[in-house]
N, C-alpha and C. Protein backbone atom coordinates (compact mmCIF):
# COMPACT_ATOMS: atom_id res chain seq x y z
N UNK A 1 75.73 46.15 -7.20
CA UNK A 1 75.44 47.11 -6.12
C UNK A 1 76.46 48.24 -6.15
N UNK A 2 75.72 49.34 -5.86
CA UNK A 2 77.18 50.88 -5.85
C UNK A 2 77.72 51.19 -4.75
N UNK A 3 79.16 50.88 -4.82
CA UNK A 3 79.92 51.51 -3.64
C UNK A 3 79.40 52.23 -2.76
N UNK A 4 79.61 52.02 -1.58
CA UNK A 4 78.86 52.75 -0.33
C UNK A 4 79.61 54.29 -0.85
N UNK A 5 80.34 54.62 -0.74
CA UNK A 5 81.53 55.31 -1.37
C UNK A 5 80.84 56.72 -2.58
N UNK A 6 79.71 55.51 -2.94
CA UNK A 6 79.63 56.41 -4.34
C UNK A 6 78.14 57.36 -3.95
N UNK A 7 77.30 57.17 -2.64
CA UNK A 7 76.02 57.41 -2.62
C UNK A 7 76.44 58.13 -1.22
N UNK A 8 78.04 58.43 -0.65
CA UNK A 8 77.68 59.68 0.73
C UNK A 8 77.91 60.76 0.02
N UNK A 9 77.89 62.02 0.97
CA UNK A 9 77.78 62.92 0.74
C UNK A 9 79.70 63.70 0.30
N UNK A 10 80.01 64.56 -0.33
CA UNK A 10 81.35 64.88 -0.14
C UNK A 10 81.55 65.55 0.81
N UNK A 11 82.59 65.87 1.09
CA UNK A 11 83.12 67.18 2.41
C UNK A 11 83.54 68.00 1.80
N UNK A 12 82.93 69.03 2.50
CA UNK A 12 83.31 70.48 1.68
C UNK A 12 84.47 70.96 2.67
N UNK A 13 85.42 71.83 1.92
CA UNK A 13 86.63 72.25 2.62
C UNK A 13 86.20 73.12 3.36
N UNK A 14 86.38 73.64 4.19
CA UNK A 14 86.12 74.68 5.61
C UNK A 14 86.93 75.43 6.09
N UNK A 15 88.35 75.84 5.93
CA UNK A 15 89.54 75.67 6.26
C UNK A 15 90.44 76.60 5.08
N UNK A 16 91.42 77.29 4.97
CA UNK A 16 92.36 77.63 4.02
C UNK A 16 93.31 76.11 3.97
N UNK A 17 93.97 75.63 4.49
CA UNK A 17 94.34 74.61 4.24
C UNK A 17 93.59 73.35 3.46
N UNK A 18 92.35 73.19 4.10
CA UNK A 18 91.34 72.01 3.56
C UNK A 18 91.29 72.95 2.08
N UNK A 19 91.15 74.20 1.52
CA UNK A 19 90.90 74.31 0.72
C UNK A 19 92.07 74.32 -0.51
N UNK A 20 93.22 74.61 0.11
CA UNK A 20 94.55 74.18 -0.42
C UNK A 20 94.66 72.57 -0.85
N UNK A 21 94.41 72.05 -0.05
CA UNK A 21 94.41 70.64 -0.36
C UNK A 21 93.19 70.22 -1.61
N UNK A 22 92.14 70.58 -1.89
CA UNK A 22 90.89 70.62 -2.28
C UNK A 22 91.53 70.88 -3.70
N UNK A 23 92.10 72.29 -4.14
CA UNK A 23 92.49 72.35 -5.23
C UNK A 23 93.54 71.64 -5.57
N UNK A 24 94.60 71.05 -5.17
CA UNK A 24 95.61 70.47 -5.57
C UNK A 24 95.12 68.56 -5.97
N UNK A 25 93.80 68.91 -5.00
CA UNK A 25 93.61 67.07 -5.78
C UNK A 25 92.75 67.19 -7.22
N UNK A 26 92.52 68.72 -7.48
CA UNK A 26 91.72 68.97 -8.73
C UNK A 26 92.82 69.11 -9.84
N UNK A 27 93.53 69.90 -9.29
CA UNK A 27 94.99 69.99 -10.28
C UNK A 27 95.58 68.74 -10.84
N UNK A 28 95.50 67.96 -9.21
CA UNK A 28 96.30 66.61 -9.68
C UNK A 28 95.62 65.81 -10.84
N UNK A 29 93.97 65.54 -10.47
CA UNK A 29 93.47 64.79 -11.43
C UNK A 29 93.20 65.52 -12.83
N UNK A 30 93.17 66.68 -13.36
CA UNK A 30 93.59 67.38 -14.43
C UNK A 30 94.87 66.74 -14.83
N UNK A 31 95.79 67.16 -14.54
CA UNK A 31 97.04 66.51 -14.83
C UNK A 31 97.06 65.50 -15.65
N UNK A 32 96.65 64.29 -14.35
CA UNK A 32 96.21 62.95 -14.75
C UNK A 32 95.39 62.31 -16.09
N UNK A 33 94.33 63.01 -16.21
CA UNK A 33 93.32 62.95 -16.90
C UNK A 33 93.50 63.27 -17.93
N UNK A 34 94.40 64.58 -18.43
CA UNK A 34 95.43 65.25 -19.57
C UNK A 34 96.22 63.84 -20.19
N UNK A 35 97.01 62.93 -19.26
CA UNK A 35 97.86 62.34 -19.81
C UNK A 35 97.05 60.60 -20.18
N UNK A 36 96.09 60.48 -19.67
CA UNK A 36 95.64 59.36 -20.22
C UNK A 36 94.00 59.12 -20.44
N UNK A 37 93.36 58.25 -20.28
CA UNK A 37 91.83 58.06 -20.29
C UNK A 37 91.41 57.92 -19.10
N UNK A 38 90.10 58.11 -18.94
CA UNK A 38 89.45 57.89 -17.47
C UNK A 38 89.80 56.89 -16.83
N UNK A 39 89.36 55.96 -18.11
CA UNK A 39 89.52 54.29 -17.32
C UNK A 39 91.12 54.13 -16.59
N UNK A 40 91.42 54.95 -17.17
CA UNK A 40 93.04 54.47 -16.45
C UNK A 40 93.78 55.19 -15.55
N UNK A 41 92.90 55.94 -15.27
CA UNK A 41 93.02 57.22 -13.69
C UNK A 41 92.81 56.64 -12.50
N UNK A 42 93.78 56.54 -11.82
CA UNK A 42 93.11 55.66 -10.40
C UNK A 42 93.29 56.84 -9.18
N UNK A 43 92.69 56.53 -8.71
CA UNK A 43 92.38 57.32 -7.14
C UNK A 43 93.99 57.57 -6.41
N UNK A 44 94.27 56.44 -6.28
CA UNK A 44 95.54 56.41 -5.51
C UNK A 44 96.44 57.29 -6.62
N UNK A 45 96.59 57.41 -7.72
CA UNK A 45 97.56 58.34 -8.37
C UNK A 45 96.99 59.42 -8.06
N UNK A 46 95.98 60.03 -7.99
CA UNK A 46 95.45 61.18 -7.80
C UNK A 46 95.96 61.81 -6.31
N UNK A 47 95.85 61.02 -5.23
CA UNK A 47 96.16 60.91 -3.87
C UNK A 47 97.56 61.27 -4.03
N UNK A 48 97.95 60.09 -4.72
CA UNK A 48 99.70 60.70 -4.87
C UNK A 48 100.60 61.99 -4.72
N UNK A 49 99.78 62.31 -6.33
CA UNK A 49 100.03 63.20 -6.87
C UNK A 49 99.96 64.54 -6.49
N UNK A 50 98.49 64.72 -5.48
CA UNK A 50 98.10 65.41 -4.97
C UNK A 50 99.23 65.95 -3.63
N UNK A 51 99.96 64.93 -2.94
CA UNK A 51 99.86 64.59 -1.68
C UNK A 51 98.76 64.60 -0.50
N UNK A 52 98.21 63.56 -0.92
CA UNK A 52 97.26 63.53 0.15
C UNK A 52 96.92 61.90 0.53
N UNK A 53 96.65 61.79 1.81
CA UNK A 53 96.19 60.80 2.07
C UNK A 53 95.14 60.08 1.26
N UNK A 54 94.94 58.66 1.01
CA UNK A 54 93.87 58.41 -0.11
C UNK A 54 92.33 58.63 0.78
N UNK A 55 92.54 58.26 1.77
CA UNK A 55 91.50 59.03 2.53
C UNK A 55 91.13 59.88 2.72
N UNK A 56 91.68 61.23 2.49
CA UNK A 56 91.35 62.70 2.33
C UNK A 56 91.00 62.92 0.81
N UNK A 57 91.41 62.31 -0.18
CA UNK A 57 90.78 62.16 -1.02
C UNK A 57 89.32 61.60 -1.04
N UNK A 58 88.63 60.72 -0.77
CA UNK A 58 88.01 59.83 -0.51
C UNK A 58 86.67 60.71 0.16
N UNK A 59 87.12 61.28 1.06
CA UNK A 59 85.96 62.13 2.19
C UNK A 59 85.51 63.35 1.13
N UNK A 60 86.61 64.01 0.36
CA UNK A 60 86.48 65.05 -0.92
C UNK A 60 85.59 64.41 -1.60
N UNK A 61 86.05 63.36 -2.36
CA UNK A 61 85.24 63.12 -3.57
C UNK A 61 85.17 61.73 -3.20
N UNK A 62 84.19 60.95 -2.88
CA UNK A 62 83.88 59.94 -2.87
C UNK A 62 83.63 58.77 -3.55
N UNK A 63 83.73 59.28 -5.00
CA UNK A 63 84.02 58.42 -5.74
C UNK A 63 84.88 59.20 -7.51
N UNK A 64 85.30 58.61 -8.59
CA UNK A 64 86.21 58.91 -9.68
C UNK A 64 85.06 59.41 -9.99
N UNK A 65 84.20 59.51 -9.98
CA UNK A 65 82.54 60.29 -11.58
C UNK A 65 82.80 62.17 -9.97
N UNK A 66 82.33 61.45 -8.83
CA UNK A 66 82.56 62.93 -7.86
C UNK A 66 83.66 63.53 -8.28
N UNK A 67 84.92 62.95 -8.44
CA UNK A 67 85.87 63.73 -8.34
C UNK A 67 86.02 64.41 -9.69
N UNK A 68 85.65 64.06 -10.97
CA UNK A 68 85.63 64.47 -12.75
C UNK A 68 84.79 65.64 -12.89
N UNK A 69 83.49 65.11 -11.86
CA UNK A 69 82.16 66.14 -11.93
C UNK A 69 82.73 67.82 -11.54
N UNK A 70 83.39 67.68 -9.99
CA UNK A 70 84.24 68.64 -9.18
C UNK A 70 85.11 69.25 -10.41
N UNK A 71 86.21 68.83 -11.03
CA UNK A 71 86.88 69.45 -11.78
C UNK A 71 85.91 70.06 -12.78
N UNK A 72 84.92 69.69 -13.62
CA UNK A 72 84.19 70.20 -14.66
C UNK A 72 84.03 70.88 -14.24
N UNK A 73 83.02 71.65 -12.47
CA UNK A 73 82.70 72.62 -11.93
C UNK A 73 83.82 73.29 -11.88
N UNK A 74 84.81 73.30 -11.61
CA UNK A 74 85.91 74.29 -11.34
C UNK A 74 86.58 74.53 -13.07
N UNK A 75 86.73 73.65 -13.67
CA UNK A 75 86.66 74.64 -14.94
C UNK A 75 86.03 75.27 -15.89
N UNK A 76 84.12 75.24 -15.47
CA UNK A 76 83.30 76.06 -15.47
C UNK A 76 83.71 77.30 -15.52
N UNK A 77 84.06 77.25 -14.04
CA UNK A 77 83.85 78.58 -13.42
C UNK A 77 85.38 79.35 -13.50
N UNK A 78 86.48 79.35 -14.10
CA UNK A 78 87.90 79.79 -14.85
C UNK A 78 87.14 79.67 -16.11
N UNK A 79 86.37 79.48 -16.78
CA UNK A 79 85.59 80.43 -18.04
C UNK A 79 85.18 80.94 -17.71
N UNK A 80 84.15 81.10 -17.14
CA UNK A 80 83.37 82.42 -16.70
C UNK A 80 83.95 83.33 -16.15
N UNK A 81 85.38 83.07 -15.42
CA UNK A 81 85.94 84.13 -15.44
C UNK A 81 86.97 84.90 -16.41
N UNK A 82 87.49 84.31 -17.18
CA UNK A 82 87.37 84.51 -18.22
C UNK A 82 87.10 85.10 -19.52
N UNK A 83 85.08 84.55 -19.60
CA UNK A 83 84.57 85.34 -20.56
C UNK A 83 83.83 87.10 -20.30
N UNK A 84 83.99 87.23 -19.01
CA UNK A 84 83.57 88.55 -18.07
C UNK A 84 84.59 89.08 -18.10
N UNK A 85 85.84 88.72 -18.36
CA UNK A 85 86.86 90.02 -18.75
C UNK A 85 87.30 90.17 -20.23
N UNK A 86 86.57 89.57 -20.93
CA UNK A 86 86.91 89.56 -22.09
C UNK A 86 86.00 89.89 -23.18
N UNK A 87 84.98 90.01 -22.92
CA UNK A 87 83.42 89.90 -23.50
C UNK A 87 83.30 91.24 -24.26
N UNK A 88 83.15 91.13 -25.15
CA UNK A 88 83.01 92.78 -26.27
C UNK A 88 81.94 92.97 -26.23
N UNK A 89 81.52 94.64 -26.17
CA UNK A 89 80.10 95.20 -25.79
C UNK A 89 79.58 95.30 -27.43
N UNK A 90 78.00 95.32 -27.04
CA UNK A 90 77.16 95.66 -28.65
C UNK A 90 77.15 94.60 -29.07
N UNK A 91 77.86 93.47 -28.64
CA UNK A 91 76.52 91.83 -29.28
C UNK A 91 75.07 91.78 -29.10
N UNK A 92 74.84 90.95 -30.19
CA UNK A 92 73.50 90.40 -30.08
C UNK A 92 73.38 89.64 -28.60
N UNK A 93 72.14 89.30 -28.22
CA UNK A 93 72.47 87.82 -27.44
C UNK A 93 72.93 86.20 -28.29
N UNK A 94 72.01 86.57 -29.51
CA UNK A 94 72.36 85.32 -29.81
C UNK A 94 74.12 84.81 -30.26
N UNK A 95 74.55 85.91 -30.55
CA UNK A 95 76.03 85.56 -31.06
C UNK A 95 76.94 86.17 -29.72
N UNK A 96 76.07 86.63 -28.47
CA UNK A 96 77.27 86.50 -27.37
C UNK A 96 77.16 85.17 -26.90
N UNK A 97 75.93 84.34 -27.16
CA UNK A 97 76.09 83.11 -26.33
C UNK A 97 76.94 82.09 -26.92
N UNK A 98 76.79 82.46 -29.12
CA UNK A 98 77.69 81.50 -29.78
C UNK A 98 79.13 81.93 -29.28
N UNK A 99 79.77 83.00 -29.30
CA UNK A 99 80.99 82.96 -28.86
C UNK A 99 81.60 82.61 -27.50
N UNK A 100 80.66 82.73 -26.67
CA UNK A 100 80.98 81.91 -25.35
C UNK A 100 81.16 80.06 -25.56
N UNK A 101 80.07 79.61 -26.23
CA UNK A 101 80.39 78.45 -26.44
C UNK A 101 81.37 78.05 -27.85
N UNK A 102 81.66 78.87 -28.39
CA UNK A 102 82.68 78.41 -29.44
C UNK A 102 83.98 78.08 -28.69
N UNK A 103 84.31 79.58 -27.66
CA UNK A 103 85.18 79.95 -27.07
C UNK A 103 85.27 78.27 -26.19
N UNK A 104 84.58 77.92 -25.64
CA UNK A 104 84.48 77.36 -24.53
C UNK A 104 84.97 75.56 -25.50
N UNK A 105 84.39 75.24 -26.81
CA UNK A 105 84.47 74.31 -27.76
C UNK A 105 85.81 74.04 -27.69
N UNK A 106 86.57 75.44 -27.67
CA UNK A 106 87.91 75.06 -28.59
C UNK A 106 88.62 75.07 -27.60
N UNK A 107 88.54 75.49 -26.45
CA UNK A 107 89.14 75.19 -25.06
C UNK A 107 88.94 73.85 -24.81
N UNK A 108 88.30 72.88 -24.43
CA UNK A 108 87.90 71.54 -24.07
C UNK A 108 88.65 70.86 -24.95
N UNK A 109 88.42 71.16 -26.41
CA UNK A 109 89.17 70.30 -27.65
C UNK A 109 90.93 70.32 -27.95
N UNK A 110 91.13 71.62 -26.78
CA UNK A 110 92.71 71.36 -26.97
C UNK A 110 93.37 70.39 -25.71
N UNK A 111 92.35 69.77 -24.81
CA UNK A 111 92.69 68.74 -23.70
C UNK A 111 91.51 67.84 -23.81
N UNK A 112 91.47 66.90 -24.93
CA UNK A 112 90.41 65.73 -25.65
C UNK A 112 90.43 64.95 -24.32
N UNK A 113 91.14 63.98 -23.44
CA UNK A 113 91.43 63.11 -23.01
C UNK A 113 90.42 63.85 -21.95
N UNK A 114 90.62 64.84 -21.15
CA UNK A 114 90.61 65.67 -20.09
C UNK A 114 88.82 66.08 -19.85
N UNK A 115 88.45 66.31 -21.18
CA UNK A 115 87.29 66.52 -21.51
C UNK A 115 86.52 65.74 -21.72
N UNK A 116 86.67 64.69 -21.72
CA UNK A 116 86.14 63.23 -22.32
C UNK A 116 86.13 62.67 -20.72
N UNK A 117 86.66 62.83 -20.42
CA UNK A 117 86.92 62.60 -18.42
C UNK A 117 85.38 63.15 -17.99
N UNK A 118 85.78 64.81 -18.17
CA UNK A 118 84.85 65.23 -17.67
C UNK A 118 83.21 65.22 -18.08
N UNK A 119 83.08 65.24 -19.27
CA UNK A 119 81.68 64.97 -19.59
C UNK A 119 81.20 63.69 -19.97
N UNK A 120 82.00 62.72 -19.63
CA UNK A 120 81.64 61.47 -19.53
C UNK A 120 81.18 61.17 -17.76
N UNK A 121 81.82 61.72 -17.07
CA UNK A 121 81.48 61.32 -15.47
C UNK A 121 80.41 62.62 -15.66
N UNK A 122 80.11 63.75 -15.76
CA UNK A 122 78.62 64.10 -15.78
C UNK A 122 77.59 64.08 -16.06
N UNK A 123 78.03 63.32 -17.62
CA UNK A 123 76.43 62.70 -18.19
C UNK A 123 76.00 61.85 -17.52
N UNK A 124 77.05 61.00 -16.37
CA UNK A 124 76.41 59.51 -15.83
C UNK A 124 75.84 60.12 -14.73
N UNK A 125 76.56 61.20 -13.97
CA UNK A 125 76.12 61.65 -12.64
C UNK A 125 74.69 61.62 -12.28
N UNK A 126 74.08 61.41 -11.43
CA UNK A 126 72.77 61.19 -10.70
C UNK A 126 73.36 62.49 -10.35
N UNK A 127 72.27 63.35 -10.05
CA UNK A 127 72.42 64.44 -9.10
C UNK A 127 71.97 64.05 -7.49
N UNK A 128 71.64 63.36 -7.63
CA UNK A 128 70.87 62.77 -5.97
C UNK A 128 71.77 62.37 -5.34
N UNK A 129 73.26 61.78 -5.84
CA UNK A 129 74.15 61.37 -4.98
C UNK A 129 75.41 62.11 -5.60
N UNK A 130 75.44 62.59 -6.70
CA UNK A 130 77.08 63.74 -7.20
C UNK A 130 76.33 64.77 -7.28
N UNK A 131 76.16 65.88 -5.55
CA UNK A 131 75.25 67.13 -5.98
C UNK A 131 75.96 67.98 -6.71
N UNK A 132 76.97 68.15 -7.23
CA UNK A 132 78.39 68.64 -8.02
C UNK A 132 77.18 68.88 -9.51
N UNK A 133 76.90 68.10 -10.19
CA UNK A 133 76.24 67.54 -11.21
C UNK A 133 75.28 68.69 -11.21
N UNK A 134 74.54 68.91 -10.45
CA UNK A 134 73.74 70.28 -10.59
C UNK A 134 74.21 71.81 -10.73
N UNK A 135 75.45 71.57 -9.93
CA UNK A 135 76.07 72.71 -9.93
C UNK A 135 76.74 73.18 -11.73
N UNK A 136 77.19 72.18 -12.32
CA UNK A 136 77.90 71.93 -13.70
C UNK A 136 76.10 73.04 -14.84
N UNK A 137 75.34 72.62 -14.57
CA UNK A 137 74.02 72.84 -15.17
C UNK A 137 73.85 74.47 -14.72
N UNK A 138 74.01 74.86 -13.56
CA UNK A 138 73.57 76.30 -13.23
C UNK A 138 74.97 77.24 -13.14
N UNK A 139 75.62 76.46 -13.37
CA UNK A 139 77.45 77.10 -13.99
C UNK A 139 77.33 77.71 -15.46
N UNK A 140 76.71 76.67 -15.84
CA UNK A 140 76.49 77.29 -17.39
C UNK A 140 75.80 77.70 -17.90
N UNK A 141 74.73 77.40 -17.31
CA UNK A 141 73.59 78.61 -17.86
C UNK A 141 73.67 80.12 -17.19
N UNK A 142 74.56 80.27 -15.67
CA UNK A 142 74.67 81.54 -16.09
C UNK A 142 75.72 82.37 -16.57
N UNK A 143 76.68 81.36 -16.88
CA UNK A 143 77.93 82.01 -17.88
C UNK A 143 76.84 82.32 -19.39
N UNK A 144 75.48 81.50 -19.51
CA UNK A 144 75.43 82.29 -21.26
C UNK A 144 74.31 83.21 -20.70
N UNK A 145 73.95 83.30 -19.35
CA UNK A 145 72.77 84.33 -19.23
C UNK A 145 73.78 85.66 -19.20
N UNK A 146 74.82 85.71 -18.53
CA UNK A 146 76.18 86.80 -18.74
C UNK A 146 76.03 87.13 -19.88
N UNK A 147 76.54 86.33 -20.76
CA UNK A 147 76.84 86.81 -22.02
C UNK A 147 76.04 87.50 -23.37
N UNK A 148 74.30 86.93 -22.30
CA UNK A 148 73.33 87.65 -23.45
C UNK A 148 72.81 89.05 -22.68
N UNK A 149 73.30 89.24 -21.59
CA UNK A 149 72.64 90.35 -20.68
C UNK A 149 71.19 89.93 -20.29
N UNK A 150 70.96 88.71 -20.12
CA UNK A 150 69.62 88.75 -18.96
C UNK A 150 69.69 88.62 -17.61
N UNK A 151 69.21 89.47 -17.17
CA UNK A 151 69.33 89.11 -15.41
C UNK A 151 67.82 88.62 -14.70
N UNK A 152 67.00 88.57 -15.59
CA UNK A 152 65.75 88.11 -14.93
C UNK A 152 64.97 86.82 -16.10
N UNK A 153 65.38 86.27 -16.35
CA UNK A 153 65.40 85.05 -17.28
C UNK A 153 63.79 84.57 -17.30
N UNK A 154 63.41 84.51 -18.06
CA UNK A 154 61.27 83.72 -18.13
C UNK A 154 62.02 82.00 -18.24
N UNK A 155 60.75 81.07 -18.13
CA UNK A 155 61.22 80.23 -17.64
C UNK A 155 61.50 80.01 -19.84
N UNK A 156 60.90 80.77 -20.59
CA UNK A 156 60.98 80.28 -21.59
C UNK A 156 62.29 80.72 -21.97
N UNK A 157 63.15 81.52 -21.61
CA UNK A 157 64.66 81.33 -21.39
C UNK A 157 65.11 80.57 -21.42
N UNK A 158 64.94 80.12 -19.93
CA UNK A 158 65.37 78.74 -19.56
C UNK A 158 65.70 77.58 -20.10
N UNK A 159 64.30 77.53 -20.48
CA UNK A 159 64.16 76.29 -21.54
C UNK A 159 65.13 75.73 -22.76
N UNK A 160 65.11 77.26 -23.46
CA UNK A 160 66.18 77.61 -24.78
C UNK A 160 67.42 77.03 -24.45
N UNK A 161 68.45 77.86 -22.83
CA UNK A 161 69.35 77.34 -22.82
C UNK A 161 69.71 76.10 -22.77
N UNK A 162 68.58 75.42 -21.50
CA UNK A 162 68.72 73.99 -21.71
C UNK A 162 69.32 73.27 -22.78
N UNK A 163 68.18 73.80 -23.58
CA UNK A 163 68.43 72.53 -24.81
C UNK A 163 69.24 73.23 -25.64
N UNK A 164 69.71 74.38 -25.85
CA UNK A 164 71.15 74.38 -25.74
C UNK A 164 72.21 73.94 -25.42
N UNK A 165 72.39 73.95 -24.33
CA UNK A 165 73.08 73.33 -23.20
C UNK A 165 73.26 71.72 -23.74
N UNK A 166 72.22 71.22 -23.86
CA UNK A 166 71.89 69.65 -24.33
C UNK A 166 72.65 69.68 -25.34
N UNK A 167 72.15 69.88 -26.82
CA UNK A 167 73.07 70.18 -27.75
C UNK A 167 74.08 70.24 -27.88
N UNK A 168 74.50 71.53 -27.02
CA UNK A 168 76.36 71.37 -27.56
C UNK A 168 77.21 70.29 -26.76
N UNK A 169 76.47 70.06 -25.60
CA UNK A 169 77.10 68.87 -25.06
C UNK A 169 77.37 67.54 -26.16
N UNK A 170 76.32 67.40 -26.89
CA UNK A 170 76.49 66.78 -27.57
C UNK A 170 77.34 66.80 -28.65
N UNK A 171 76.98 67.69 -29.08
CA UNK A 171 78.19 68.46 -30.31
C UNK A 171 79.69 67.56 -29.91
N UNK A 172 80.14 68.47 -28.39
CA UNK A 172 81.54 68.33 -28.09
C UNK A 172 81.64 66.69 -28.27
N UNK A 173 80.55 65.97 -27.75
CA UNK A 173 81.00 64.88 -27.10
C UNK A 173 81.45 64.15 -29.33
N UNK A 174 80.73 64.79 -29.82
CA UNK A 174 80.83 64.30 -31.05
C UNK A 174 81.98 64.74 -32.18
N UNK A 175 82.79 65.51 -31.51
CA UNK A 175 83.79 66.47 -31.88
C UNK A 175 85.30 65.05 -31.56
N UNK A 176 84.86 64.79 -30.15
CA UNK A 176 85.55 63.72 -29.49
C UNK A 176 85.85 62.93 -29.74
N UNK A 177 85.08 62.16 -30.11
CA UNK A 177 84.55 60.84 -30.66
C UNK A 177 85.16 60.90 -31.94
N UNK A 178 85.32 62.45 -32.85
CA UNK A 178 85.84 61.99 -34.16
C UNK A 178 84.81 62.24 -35.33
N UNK A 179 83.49 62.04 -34.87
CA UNK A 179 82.28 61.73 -35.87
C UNK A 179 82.14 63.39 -36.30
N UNK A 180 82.60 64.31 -35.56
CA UNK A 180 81.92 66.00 -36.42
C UNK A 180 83.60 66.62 -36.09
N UNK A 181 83.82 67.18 -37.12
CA UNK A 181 84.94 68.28 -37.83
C UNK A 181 84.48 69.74 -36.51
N UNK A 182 86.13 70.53 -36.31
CA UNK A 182 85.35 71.20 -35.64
C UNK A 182 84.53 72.50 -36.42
N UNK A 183 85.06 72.66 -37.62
CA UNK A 183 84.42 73.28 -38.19
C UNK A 183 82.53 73.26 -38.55
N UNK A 184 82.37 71.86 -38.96
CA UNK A 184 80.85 71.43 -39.12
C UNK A 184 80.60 71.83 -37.28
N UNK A 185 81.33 71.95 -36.57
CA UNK A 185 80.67 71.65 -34.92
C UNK A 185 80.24 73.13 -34.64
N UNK A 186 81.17 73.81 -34.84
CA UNK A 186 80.81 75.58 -34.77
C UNK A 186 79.59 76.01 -35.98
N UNK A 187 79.81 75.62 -36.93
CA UNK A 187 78.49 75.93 -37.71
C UNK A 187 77.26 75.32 -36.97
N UNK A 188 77.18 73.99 -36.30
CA UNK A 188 76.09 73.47 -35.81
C UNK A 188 75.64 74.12 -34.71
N UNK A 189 76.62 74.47 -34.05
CA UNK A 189 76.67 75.66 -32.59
C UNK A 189 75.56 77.08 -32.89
N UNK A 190 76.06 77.67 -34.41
CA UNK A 190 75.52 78.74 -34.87
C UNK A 190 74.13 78.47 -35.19
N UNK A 191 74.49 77.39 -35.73
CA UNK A 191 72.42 77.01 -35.93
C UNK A 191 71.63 76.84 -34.91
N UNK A 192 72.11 76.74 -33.97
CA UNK A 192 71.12 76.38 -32.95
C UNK A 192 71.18 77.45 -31.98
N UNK A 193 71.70 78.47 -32.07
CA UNK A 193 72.35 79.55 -31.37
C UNK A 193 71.11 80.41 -32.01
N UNK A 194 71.15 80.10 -33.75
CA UNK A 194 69.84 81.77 -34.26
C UNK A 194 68.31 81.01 -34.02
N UNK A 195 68.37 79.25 -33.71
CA UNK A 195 67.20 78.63 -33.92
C UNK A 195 66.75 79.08 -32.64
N UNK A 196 67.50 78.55 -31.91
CA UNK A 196 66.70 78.71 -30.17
C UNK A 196 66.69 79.70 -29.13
N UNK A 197 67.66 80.72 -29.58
CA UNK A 197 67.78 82.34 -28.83
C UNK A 197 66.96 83.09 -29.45
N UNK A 198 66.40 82.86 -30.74
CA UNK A 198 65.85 84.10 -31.37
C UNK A 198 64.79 85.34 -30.09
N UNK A 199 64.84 84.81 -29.54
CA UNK A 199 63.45 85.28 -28.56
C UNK A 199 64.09 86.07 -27.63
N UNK A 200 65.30 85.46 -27.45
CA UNK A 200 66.49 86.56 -26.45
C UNK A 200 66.76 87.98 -26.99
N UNK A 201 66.48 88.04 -28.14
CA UNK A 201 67.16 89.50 -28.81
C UNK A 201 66.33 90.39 -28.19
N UNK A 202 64.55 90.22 -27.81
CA UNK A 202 63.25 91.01 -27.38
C UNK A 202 63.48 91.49 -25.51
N UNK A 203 64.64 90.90 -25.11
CA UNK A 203 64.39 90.69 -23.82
C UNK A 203 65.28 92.51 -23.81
């Protein structure tokens, strides 16, 4: 049976303080997560670390997959800000979206432990009870809708990024694991970047 814990809702900060506190238990479990494996991240170090009551933790993120999911969203979104100040004009779409995700590859791969945290607690996430988990999905598709210049996307867009999206998840998770070089991983990135955008260049 799943923790009562794991199926409420989180609390959203409301507050400059609640939101002070909010980032520092994200910081903390970064930290954390940097220095060892998931399995060996416990709540109460996070609480610690954080300073916070384990209960104010707890009402935040209600369970370790809520609280991994939360950080993925927040380092989403420090790429995207990011790739919007950095982004060189006169790309294709298809090779602004490969360099967003190359960019984004070799970022994750220089904190393995950290990343392995995080897309391990989002692949498991239910969105019905970690609504975080949805947010991770429409984080990134519009960091690569940025990067190809669409602002009015067909659903056959959509689609592309998805399984994009699908893909390189996979990629990374296989980068991780050891089983793909990152070199073979960026070439695989590129293939699927001219296979499944081609249609973006018309937009």
């Amino acid at each position: 049976m799943p923790r009562i814990a794991e199926v409420r809702d989180a609390a959203e900060p409301s507050s400059e303080e609640q939101r002070a506190r909010h980032v520092r238990m994200l910081e903390a479990a970064v930290e954390l997560a940097t220095e060892k494996e998931l399995a060996r991240v416990q709540m109460h170090e996070v609480a610690k670390r954080a300073g916070v009551a384990i209960g104010t933790l707890y009402r935040y993120f209600p369970s370790k997959t809520h609280l991994f999911v939360a950080v993925m969203v927040d380092q989403i979104d420090r790429m995207g800000t990011g790739f919007k100040k950095s982004a060189p004009p006169g790309e294709s779409p298809q090779d602004a979206v490969y360099n967003v995700l190359v960019r984004a590859t070799r970022g994750l791969l220089r904190r393995p432990a950290l990343s392995t945290a995080m897309i391990q607690s989002t692949s498991t996430a239910n969105v019905a009870s970690v609504p975080d988990a949805g947010k991770v999905d429409r984080a990134f598709r519009q960091i690569m809708l940025d990067a190809a210049g669409i602002e009015h996307p067909t659903e056959e867009d959509l689609t592309a990024l998805r399984l994009l999206v699908q893909l390189w998840f996979g990629v990374i998770q296989s980068c991780l694991n050891g089983r793909v070089t990152i070199p073979d991983a960026e070439s695989d990135i590129r293939k699927a970047c001219d296979l499944l955008l081609v249609g973006l260049s018309h937009r």
